[in-house]
PDB file of N, CA and C in Angstrom:
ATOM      1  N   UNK A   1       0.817  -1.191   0.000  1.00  0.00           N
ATOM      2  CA  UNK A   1       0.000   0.000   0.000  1.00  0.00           C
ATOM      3  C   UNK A   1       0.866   1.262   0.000  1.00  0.00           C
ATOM      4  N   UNK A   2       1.962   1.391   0.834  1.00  0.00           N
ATOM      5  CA  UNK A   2       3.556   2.470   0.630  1.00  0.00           C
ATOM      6  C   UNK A   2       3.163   2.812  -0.854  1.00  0.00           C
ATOM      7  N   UNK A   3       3.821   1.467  -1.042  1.00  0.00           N
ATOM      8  CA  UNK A   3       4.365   2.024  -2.629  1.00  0.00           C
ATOM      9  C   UNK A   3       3.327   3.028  -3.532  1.00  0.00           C
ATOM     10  N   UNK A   4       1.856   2.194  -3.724  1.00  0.00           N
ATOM     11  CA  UNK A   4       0.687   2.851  -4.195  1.00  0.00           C
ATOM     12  C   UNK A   4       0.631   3.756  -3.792  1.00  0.00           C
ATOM     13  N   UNK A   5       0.560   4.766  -2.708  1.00  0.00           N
ATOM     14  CA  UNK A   5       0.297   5.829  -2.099  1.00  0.00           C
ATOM     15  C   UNK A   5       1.537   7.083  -2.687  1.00  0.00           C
ATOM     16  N   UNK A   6       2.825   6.269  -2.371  1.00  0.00           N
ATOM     17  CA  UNK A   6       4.245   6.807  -2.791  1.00  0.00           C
ATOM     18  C   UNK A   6       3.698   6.913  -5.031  1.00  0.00           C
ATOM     19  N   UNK A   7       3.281   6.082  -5.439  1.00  0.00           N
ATOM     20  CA  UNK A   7       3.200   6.616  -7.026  1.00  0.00           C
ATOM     21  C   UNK A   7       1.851   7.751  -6.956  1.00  0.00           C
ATOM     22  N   UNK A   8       0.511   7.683  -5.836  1.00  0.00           N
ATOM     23  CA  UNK A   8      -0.143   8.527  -6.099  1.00  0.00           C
ATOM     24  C   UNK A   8       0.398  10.285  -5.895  1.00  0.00           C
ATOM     25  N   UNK A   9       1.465   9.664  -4.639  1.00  0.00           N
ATOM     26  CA  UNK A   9       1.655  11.252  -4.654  1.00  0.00           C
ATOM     27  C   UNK A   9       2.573  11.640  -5.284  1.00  0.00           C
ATOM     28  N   UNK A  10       3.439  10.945  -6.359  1.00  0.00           N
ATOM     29  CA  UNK A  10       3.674  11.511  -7.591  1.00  0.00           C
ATOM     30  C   UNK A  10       3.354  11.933  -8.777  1.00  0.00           C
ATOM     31  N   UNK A  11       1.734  11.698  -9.043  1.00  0.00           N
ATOM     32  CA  UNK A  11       0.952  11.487  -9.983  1.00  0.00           C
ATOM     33  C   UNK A  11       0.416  13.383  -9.082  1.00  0.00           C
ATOM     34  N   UNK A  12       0.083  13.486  -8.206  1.00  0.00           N
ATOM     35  CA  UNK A  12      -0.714  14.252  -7.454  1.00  0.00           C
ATOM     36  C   UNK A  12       0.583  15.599  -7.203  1.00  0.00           C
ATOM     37  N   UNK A  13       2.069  15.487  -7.839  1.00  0.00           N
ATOM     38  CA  UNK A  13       2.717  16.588  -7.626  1.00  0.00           C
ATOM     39  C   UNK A  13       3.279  17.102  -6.785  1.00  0.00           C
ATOM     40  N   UNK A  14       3.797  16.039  -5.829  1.00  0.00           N
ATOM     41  CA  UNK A  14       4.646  15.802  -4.691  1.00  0.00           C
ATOM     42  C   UNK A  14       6.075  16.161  -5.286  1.00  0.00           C
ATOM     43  N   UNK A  15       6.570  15.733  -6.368  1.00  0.00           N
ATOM     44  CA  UNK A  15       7.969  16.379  -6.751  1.00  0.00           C
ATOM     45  C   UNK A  15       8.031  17.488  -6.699  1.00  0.00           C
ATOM     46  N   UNK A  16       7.285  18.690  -7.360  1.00  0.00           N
ATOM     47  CA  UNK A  16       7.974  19.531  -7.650  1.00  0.00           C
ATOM     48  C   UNK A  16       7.413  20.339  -6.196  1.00  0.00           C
ATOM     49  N   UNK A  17       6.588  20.304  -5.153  1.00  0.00           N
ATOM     50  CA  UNK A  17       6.647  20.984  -4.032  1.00  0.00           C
ATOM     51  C   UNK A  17       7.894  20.397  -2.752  1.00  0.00           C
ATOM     52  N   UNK A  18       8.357  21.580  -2.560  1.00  0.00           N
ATOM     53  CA  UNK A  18       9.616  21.054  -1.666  1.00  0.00           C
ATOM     54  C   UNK A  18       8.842  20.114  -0.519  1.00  0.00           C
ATOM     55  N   UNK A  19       8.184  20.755   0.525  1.00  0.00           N
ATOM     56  CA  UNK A  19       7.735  19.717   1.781  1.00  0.00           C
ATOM     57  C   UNK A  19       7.226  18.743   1.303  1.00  0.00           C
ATOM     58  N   UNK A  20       6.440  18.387   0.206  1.00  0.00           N
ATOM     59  CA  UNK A  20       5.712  17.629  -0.527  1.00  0.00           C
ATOM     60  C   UNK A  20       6.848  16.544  -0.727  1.00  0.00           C
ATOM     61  N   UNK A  21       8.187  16.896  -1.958  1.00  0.00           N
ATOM     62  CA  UNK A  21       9.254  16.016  -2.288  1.00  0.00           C
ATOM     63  C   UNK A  21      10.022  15.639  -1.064  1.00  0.00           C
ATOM     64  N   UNK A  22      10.292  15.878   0.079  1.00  0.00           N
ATOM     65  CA  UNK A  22      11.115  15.697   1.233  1.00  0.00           C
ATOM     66  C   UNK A  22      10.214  13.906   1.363  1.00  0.00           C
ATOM     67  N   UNK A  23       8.919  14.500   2.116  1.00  0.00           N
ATOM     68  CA  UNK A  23       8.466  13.268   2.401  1.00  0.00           C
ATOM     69  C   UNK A  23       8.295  11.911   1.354  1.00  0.00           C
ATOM     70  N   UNK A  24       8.240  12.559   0.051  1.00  0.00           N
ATOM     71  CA  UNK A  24       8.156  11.173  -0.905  1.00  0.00           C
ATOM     72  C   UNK A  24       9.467  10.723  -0.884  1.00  0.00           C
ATOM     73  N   UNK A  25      10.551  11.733  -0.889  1.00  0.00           N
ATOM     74  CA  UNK A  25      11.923  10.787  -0.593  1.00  0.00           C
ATOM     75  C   UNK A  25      12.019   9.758   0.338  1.00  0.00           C
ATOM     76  N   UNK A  26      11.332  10.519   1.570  1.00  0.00           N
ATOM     77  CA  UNK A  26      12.014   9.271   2.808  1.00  0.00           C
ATOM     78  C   UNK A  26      10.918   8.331   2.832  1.00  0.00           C
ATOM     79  N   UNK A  27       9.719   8.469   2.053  1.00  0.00           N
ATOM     80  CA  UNK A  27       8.950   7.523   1.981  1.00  0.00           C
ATOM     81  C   UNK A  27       9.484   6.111   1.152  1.00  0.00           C
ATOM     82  N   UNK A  28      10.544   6.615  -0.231  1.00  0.00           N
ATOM     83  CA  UNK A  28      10.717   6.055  -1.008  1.00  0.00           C
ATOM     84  C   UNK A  28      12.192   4.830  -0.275  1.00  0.00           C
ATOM     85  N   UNK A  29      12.825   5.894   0.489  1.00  0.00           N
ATOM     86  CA  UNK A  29      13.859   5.203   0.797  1.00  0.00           C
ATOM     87  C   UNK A  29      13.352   4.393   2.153  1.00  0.00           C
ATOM     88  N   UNK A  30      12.433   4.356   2.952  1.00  0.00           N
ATOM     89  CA  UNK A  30      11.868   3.569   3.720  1.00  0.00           C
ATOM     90  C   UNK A  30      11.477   2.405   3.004  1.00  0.00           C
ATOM     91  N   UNK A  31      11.026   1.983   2.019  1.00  0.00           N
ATOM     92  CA  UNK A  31      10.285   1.157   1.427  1.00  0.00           C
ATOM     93  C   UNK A  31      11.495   0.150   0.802  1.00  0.00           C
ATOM     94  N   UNK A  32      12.743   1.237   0.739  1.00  0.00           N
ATOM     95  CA  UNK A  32      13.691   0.046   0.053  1.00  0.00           C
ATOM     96  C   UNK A  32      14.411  -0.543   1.508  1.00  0.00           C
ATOM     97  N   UNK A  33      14.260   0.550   2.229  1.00  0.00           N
ATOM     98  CA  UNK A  33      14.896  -0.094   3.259  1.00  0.00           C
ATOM     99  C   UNK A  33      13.777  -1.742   4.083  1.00  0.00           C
ATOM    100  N   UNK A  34      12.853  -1.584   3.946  1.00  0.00           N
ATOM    101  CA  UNK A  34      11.874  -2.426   4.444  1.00  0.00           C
ATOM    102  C   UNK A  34      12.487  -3.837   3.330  1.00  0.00           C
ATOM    103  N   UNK A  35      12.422  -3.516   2.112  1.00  0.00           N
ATOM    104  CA  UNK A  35      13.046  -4.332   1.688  1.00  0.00           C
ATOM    105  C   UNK A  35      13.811  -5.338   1.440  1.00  0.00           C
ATOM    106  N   UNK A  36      15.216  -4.720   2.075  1.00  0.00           N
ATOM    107  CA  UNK A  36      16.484  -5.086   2.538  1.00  0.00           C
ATOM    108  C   UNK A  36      16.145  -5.927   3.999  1.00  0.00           C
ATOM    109  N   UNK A  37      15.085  -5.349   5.065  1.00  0.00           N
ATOM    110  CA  UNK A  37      15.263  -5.978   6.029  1.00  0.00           C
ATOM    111  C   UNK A  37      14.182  -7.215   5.573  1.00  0.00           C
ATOM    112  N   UNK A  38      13.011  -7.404   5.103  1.00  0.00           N
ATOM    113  CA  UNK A  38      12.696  -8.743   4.117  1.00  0.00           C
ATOM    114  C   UNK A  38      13.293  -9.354   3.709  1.00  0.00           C
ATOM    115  N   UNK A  39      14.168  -9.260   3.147  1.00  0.00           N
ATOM    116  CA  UNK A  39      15.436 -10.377   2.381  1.00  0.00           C
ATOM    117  C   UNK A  39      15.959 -10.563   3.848  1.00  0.00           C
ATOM    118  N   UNK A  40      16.599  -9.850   4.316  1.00  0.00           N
ATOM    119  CA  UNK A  40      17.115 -10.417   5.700  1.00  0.00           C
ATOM    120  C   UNK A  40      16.152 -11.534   6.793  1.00  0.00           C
ATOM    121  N   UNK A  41      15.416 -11.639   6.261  1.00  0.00           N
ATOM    122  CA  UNK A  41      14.417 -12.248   7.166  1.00  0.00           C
ATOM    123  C   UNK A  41      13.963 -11.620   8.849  1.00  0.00           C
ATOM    124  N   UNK A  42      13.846 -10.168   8.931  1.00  0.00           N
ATOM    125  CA  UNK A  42      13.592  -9.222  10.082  1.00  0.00           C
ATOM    126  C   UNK A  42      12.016  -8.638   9.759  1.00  0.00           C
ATOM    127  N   UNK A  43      11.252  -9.552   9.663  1.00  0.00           N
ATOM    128  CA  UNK A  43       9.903  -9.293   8.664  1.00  0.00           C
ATOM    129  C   UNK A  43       9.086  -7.828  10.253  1.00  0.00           C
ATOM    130  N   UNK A  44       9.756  -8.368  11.141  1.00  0.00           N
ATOM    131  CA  UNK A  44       9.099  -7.029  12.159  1.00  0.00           C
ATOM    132  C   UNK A  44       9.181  -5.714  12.048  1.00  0.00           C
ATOM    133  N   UNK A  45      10.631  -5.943  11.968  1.00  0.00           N
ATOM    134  CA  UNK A  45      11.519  -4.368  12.255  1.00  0.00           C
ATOM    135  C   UNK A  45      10.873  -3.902  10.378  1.00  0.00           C
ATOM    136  N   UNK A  46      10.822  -4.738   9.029  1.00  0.00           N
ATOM    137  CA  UNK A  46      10.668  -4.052   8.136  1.00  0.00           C
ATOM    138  C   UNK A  46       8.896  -3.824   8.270  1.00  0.00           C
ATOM    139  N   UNK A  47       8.023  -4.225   9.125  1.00  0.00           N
ATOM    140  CA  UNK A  47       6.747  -4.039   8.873  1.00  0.00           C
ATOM    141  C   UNK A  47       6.645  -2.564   9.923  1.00  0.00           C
ATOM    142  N   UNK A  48       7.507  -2.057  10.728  1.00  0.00           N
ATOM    143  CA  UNK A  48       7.409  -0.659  11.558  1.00  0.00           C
ATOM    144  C   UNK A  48       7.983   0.336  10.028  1.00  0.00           C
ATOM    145  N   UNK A  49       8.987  -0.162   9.261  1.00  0.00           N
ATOM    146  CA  UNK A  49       9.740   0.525   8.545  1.00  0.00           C
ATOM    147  C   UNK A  49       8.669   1.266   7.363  1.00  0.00           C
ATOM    148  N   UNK A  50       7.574  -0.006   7.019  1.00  0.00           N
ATOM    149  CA  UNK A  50       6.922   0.305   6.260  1.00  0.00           C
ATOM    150  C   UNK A  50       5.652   1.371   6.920  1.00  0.00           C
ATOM    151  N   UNK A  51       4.946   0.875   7.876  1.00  0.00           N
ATOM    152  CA  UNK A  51       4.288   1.708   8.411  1.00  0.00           C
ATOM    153  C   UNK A  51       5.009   3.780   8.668  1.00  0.00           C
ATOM    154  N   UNK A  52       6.159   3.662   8.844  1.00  0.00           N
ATOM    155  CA  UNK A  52       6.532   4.736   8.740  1.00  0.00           C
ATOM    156  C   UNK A  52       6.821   5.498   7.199  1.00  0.00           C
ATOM    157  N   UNK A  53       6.938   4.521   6.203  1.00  0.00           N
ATOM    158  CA  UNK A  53       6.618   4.873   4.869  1.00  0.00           C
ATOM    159  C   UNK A  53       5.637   5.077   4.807  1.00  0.00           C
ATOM    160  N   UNK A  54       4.818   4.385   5.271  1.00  0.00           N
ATOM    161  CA  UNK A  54       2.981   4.838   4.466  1.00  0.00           C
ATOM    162  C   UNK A  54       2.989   6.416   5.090  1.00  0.00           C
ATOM    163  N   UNK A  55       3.036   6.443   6.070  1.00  0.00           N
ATOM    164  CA  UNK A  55       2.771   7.576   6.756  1.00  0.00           C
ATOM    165  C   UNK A  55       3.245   8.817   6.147  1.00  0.00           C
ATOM    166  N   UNK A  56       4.794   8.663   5.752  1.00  0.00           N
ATOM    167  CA  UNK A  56       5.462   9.439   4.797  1.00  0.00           C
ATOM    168  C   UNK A  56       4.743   9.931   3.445  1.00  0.00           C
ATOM    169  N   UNK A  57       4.613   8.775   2.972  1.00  0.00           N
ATOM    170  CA  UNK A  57       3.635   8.824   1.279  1.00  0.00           C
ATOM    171  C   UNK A  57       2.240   9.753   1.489  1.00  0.00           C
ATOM    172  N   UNK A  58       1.856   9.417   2.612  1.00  0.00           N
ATOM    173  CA  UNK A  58       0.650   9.692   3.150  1.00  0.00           C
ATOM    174  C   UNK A  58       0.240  11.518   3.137  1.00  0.00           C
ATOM    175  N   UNK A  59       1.663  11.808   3.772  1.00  0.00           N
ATOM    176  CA  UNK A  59       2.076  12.569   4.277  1.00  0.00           C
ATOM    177  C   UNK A  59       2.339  13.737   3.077  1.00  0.00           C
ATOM    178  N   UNK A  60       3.048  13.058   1.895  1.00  0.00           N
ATOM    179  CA  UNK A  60       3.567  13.972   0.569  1.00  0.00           C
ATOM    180  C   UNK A  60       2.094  13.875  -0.217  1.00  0.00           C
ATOM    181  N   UNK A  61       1.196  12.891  -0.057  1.00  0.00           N
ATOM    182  CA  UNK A  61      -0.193  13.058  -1.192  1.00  0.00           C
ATOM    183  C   UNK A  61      -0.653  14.166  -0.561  1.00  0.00           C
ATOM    184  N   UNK A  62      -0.676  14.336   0.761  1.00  0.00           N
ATOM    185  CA  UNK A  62      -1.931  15.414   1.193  1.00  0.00           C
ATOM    186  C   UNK A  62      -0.997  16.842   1.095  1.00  0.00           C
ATOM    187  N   UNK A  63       0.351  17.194   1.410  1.00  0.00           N
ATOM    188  CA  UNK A  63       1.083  18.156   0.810  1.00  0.00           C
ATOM    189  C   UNK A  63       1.080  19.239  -0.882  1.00  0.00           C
ATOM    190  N   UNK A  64       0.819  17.432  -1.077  1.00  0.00           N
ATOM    191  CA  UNK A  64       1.082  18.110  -3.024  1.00  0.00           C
ATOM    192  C   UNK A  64      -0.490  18.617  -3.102  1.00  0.00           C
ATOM    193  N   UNK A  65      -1.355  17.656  -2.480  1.00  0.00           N
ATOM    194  CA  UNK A  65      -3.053  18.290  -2.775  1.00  0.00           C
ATOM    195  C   UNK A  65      -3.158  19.719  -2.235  1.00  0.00           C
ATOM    196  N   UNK A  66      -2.747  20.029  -1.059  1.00  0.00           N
ATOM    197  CA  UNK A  66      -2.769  21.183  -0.303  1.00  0.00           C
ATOM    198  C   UNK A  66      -2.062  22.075  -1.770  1.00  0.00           C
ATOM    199  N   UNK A  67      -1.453  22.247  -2.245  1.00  0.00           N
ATOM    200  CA  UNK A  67      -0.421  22.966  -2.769  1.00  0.00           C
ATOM    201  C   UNK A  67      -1.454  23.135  -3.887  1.00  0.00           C
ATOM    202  N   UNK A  68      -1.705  22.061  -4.724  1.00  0.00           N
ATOM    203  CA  UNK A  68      -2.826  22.468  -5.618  1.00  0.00           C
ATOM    204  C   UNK A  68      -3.893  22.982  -5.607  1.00  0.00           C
ATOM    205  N   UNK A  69      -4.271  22.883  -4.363  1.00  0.00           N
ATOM    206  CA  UNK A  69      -5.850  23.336  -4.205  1.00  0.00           C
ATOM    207  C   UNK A  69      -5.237  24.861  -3.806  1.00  0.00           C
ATOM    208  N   UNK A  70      -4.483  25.107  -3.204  1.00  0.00           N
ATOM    209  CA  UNK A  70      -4.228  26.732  -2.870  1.00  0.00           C
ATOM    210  C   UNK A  70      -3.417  27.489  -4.585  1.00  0.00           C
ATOM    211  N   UNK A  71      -3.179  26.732  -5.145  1.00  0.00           N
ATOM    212  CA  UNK A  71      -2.827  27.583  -6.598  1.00  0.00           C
ATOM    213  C   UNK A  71      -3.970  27.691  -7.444  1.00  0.00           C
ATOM    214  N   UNK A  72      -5.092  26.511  -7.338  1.00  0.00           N
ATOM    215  CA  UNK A  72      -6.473  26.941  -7.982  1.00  0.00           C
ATOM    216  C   UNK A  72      -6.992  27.841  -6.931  1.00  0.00           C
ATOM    217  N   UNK A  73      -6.973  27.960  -6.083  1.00  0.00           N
ATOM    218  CA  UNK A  73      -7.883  29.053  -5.364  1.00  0.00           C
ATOM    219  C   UNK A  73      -7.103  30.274  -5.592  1.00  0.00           C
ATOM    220  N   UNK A  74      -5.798  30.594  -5.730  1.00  0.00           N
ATOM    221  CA  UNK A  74      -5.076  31.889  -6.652  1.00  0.00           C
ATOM    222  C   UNK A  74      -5.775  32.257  -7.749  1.00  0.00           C
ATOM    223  N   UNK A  75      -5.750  31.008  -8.775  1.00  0.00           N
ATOM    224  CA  UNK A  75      -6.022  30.940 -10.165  1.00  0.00           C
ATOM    225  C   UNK A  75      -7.767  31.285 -10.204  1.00  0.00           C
ATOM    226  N   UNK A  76      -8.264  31.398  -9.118  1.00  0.00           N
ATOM    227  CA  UNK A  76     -10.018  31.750  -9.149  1.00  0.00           C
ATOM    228  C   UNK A  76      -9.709  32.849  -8.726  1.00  0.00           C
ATOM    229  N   UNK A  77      -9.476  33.381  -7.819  1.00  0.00           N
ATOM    230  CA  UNK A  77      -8.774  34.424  -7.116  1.00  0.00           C
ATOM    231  C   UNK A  77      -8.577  36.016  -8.502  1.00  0.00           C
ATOM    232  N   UNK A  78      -7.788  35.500  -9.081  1.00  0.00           N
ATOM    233  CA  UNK A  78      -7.370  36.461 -10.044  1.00  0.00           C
ATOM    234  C   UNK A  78      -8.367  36.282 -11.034  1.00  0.00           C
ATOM    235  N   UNK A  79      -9.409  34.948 -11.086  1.00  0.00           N
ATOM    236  CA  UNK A  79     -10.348  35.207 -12.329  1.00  0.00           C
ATOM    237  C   UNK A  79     -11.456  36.332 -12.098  1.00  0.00           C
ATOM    238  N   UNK A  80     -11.637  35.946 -10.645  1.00  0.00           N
ATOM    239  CA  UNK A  80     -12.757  37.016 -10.164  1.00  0.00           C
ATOM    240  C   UNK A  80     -12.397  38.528 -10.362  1.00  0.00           C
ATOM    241  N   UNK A  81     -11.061  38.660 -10.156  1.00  0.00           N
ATOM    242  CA  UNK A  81     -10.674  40.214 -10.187  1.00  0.00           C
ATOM    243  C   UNK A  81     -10.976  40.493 -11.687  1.00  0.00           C
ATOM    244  N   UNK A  82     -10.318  39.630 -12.380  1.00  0.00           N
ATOM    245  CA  UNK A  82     -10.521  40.235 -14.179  1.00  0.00           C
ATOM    246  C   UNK A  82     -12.011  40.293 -14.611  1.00  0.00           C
ATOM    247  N   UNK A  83     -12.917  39.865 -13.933  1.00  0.00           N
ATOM    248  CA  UNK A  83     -14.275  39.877 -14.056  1.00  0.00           C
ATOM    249  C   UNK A  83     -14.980  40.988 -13.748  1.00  0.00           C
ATOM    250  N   UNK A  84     -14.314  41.560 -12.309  1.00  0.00           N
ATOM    251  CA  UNK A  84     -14.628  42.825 -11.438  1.00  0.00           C
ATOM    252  C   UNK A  84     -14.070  43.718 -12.304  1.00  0.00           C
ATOM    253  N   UNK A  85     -12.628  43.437 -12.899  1.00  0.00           N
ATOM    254  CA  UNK A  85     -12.318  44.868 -13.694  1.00  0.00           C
ATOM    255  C   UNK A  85     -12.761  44.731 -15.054  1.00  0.00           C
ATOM    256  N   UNK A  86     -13.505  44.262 -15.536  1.00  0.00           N
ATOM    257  CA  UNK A  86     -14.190  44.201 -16.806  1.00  0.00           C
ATOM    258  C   UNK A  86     -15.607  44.594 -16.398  1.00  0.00           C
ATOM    259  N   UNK A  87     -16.091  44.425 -15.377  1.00  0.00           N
ATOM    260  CA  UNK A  87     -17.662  44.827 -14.930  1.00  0.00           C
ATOM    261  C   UNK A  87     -17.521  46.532 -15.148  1.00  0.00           C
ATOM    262  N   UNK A  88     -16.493  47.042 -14.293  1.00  0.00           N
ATOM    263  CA  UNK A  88     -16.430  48.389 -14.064  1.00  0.00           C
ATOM    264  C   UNK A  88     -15.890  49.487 -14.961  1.00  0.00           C
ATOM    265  N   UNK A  89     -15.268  48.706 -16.037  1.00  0.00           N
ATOM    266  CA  UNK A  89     -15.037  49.102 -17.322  1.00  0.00           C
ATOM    267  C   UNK A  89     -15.991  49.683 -17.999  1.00  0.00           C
TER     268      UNK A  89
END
Protein backbone atom coordinates (compact mmCIF):
# COMPACT_ATOMS: atom_id res chain seq x y z
CA UNK A 1 0.00 0.00 0.00
CA UNK A 2 3.56 2.47 0.63
CA UNK A 3 4.36 2.02 -2.63
CA UNK A 4 0.69 2.85 -4.19
CA UNK A 5 0.30 5.83 -2.10
CA UNK A 6 4.25 6.81 -2.79
CA UNK A 7 3.20 6.62 -7.03
CA UNK A 8 -0.14 8.53 -6.10
CA UNK A 9 1.66 11.25 -4.65
CA UNK A 10 3.67 11.51 -7.59
CA UNK A 11 0.95 11.49 -9.98
CA UNK A 12 -0.71 14.25 -7.45
CA UNK A 13 2.72 16.59 -7.63
CA UNK A 14 4.65 15.80 -4.69
CA UNK A 15 7.97 16.38 -6.75
CA UNK A 16 7.97 19.53 -7.65
CA UNK A 17 6.65 20.98 -4.03
CA UNK A 18 9.62 21.05 -1.67
CA UNK A 19 7.73 19.72 1.78
CA UNK A 20 5.71 17.63 -0.53
CA UNK A 21 9.25 16.02 -2.29
CA UNK A 22 11.11 15.70 1.23
CA UNK A 23 8.47 13.27 2.40
CA UNK A 24 8.16 11.17 -0.90
CA UNK A 25 11.92 10.79 -0.59
CA UNK A 26 12.01 9.27 2.81
CA UNK A 27 8.95 7.52 1.98
CA UNK A 28 10.72 6.06 -1.01
CA UNK A 29 13.86 5.20 0.80
CA UNK A 30 11.87 3.57 3.72
CA UNK A 31 10.28 1.16 1.43
CA UNK A 32 13.69 0.05 0.05
CA UNK A 33 14.90 -0.09 3.26
CA UNK A 34 11.87 -2.43 4.44
CA UNK A 35 13.05 -4.33 1.69
CA UNK A 36 16.48 -5.09 2.54
CA UNK A 37 15.26 -5.98 6.03
CA UNK A 38 12.70 -8.74 4.12
CA UNK A 39 15.44 -10.38 2.38
CA UNK A 40 17.11 -10.42 5.70
CA UNK A 41 14.42 -12.25 7.17
CA UNK A 42 13.59 -9.22 10.08
CA UNK A 43 9.90 -9.29 8.66
CA UNK A 44 9.10 -7.03 12.16
CA UNK A 45 11.52 -4.37 12.25
CA UNK A 46 10.67 -4.05 8.14
CA UNK A 47 6.75 -4.04 8.87
CA UNK A 48 7.41 -0.66 11.56
CA UNK A 49 9.74 0.53 8.55
CA UNK A 50 6.92 0.31 6.26
CA UNK A 51 4.29 1.71 8.41
CA UNK A 52 6.53 4.74 8.74
CA UNK A 53 6.62 4.87 4.87
CA UNK A 54 2.98 4.84 4.47
CA UNK A 55 2.77 7.58 6.76
CA UNK A 56 5.46 9.44 4.80
CA UNK A 57 3.63 8.82 1.28
CA UNK A 58 0.65 9.69 3.15
CA UNK A 59 2.08 12.57 4.28
CA UNK A 60 3.57 13.97 0.57
CA UNK A 61 -0.19 13.06 -1.19
CA UNK A 62 -1.93 15.41 1.19
CA UNK A 63 1.08 18.16 0.81
CA UNK A 64 1.08 18.11 -3.02
CA UNK A 65 -3.05 18.29 -2.77
CA UNK A 66 -2.77 21.18 -0.30
CA UNK A 67 -0.42 22.97 -2.77
CA UNK A 68 -2.83 22.47 -5.62
CA UNK A 69 -5.85 23.34 -4.21
CA UNK A 70 -4.23 26.73 -2.87
CA UNK A 71 -2.83 27.58 -6.60
CA UNK A 72 -6.47 26.94 -7.98
CA UNK A 73 -7.88 29.05 -5.36
CA UNK A 74 -5.08 31.89 -6.65
CA UNK A 75 -6.02 30.94 -10.16
CA UNK A 76 -10.02 31.75 -9.15
CA UNK A 77 -8.77 34.42 -7.12
CA UNK A 78 -7.37 36.46 -10.04
CA UNK A 79 -10.35 35.21 -12.33
CA UNK A 80 -12.76 37.02 -10.16
CA UNK A 81 -10.67 40.21 -10.19
CA UNK A 82 -10.52 40.23 -14.18
CA UNK A 83 -14.28 39.88 -14.06
CA UNK A 84 -14.63 42.82 -11.44
CA UNK A 85 -12.32 44.87 -13.69
CA UNK A 86 -14.19 44.20 -16.81
CA UNK A 87 -17.66 44.83 -14.93
CA UNK A 88 -16.43 48.39 -14.06
CA UNK A 89 -15.04 49.10 -17.32
Amino acid sequence: MAQATVKGAEVGGAPTEPKAALHLKLAKEQIAKANALIADGENEEAARVIARAQADADLALALARQANARRETQEAREQIEQIKENIIK
